[in-house]
Protein backbone atom coordinates (compact mmCIF):
# COMPACT_ATOMS: atom_id res chain seq x y z
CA UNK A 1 2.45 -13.93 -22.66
CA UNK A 2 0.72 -10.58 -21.15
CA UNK A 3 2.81 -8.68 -19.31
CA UNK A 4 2.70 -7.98 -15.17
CA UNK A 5 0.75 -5.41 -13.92
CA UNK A 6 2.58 -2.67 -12.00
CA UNK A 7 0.97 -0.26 -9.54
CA UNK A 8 1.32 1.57 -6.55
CA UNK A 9 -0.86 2.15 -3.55
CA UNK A 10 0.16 2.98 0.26
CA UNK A 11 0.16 -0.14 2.97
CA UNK A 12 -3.13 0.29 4.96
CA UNK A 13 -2.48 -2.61 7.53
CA UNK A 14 1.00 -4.69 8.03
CA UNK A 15 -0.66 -6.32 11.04
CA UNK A 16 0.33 -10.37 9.17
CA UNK A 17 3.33 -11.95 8.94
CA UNK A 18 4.87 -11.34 5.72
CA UNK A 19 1.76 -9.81 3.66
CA UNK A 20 0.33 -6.27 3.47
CA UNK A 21 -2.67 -5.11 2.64
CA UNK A 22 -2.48 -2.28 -0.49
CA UNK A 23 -4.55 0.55 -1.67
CA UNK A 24 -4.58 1.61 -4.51
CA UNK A 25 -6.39 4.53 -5.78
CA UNK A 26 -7.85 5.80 -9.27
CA UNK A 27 -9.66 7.73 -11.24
CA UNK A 28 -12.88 7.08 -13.26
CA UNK A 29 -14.89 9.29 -15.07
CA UNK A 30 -18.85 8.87 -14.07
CA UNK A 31 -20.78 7.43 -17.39
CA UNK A 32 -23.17 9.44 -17.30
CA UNK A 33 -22.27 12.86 -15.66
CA UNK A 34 -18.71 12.73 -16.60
CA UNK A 35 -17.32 13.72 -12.91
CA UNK A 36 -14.22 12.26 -12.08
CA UNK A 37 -14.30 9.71 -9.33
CA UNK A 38 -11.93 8.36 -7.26
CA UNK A 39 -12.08 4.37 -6.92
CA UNK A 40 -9.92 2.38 -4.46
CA UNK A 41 -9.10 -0.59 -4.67
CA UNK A 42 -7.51 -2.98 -1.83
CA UNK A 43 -4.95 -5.85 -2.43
CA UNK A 44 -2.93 -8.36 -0.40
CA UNK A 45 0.69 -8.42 -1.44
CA UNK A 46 3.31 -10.52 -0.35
CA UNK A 47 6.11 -8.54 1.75
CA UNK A 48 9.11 -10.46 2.01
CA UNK A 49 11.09 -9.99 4.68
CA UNK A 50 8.40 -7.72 6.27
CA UNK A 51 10.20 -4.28 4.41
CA UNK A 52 7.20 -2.48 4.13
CA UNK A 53 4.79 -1.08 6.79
CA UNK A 54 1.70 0.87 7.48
CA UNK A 55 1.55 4.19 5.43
CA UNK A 56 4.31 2.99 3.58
CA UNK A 57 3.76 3.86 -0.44
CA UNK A 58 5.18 0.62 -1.97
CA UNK A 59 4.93 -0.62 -5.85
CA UNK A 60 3.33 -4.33 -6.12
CA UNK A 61 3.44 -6.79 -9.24
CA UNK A 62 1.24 -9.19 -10.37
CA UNK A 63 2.40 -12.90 -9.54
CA UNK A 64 1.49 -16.06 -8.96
CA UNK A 65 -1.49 -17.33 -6.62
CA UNK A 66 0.30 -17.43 -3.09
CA UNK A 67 -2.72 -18.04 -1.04
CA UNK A 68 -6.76 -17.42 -1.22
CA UNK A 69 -6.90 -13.83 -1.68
CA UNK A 70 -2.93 -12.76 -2.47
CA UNK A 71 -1.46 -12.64 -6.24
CA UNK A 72 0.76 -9.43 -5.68
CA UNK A 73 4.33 -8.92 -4.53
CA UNK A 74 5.81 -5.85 -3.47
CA UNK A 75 8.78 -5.21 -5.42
CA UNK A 76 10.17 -1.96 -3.57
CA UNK A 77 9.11 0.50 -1.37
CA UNK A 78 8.42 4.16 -2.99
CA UNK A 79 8.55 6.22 0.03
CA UNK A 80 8.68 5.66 3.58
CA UNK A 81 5.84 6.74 5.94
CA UNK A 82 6.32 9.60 8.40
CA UNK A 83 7.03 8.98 12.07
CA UNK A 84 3.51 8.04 13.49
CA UNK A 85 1.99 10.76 16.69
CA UNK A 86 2.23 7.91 18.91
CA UNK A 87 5.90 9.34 19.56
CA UNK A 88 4.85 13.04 19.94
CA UNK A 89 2.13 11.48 22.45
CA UNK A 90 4.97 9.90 24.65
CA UNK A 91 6.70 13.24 24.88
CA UNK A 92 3.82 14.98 25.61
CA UNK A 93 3.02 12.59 28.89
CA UNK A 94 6.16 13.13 30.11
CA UNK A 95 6.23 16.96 30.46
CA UNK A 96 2.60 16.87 31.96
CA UNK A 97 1.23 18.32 29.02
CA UNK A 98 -1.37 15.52 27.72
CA UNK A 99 -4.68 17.04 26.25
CA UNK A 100 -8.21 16.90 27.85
CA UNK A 101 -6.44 17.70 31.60
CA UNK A 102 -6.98 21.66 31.77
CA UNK A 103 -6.14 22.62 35.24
């Protein structure tokens, strides 16, 4: 039996219920020239218990066929994503100070 492929990637949309969508990012040297590349790839991985979200690095694991397009699980999450701006935005209407609205 082969064993599971492990990688990790960082959660580019957590918009369905209990699935993420990964990438994850390598490098390939061009055949030819020999400059390094950088290939991404995207996966859907099931989230269980909806742990992981958007900007979220998270490892995933090979698994069984759950649906159409998703045969990953995540298995933990690496590192959580920074606050989003949204919350700086909020602050900023609220003293007056949006951008765009010189006076």
């Amino acid at each position: 039996m082969a064993a599971k492929s492990k990688v990790q990637g960082v959660v580019t949309s957590d918009r369905m219920d209990q699935t993420v969508v990964v990438a994850v990012e390598r490098q390939v040297r061009h055949g030819v020239y020999g400059k390094i590349q950088r290939r991404t790839s995207k996966f859907m991985a099931h989230n269980e218990g909806n742990a992981a979200r958007a900007g979220d690095v998270v490892e995933i694991v090979e698994s069984r066929p759950m649906s159409r397009r998703k045969r990953w699980i995540v298995t933990r999450v690496v590192q959580r994503a920074l606050e989003t701006a949204g919350a700086g935005g909020a602050e900023a209407a609220e003293t007056g100070d949006v951008p765009g609205t010189e006076r």
